[in-house]
Protein backbone atom coordinates (compact mmCIF):
# COMPACT_ATOMS: atom_id res chain seq x y z
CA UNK A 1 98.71 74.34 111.74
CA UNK A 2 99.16 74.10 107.87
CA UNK A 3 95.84 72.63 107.39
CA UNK A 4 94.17 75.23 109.42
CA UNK A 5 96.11 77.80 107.19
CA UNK A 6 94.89 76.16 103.94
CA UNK A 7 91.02 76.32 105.51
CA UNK A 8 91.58 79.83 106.27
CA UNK A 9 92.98 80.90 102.96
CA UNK A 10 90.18 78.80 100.87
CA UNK A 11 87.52 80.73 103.28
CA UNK A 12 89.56 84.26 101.95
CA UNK A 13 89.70 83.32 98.68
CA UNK A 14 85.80 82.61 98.63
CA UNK A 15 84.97 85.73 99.82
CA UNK A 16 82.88 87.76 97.61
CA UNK A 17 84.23 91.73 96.63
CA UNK A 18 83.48 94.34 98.98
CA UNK A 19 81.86 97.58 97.70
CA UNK A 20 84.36 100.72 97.16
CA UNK A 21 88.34 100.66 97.62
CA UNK A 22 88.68 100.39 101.18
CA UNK A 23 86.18 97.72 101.33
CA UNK A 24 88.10 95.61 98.40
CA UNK A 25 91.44 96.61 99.62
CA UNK A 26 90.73 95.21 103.32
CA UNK A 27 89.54 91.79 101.52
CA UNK A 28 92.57 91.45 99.31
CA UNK A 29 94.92 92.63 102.53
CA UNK A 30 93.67 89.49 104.29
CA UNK A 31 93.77 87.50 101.57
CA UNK A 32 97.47 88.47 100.85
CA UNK A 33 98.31 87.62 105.10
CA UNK A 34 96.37 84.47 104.36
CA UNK A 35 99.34 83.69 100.82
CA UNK A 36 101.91 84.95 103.26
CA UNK A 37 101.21 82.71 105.87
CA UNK A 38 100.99 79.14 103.37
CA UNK A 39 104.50 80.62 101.93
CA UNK A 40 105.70 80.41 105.77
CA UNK A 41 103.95 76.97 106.49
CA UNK A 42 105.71 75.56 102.80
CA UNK A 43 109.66 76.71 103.98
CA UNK A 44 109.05 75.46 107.50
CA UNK A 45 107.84 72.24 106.34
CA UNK A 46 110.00 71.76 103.21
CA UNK A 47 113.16 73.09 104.91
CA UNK A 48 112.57 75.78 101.59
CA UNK A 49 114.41 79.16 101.40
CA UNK A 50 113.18 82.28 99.58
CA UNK A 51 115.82 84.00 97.75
């Protein structure tokens, strides 16, 4: 699952800006879900806590 979440995350990060706010804020939304999600994949497999 990790490497699936590092895939999709690389694919967000890649994507080009969107025209207007709402455009660029739904890109940067998904691309913060897409941080969010590694952050989750790191603790579960490193057994890391956030403080």
């Amino acid at each position: 699952m990790a490497p699936a979440g590092v895939g999709e995350a690389r694919c967000r990060l890649d994507e080009i800006e969107r025209a207007g706010l709402t455009g660029e804020f739904e890109r940067v939304k998904r691309l913060a879900r897409s941080v969010v999600a590694l952050c989750g994949h790191h603790q579960n497999l490193t057994g890391a806590r956030s403080s």
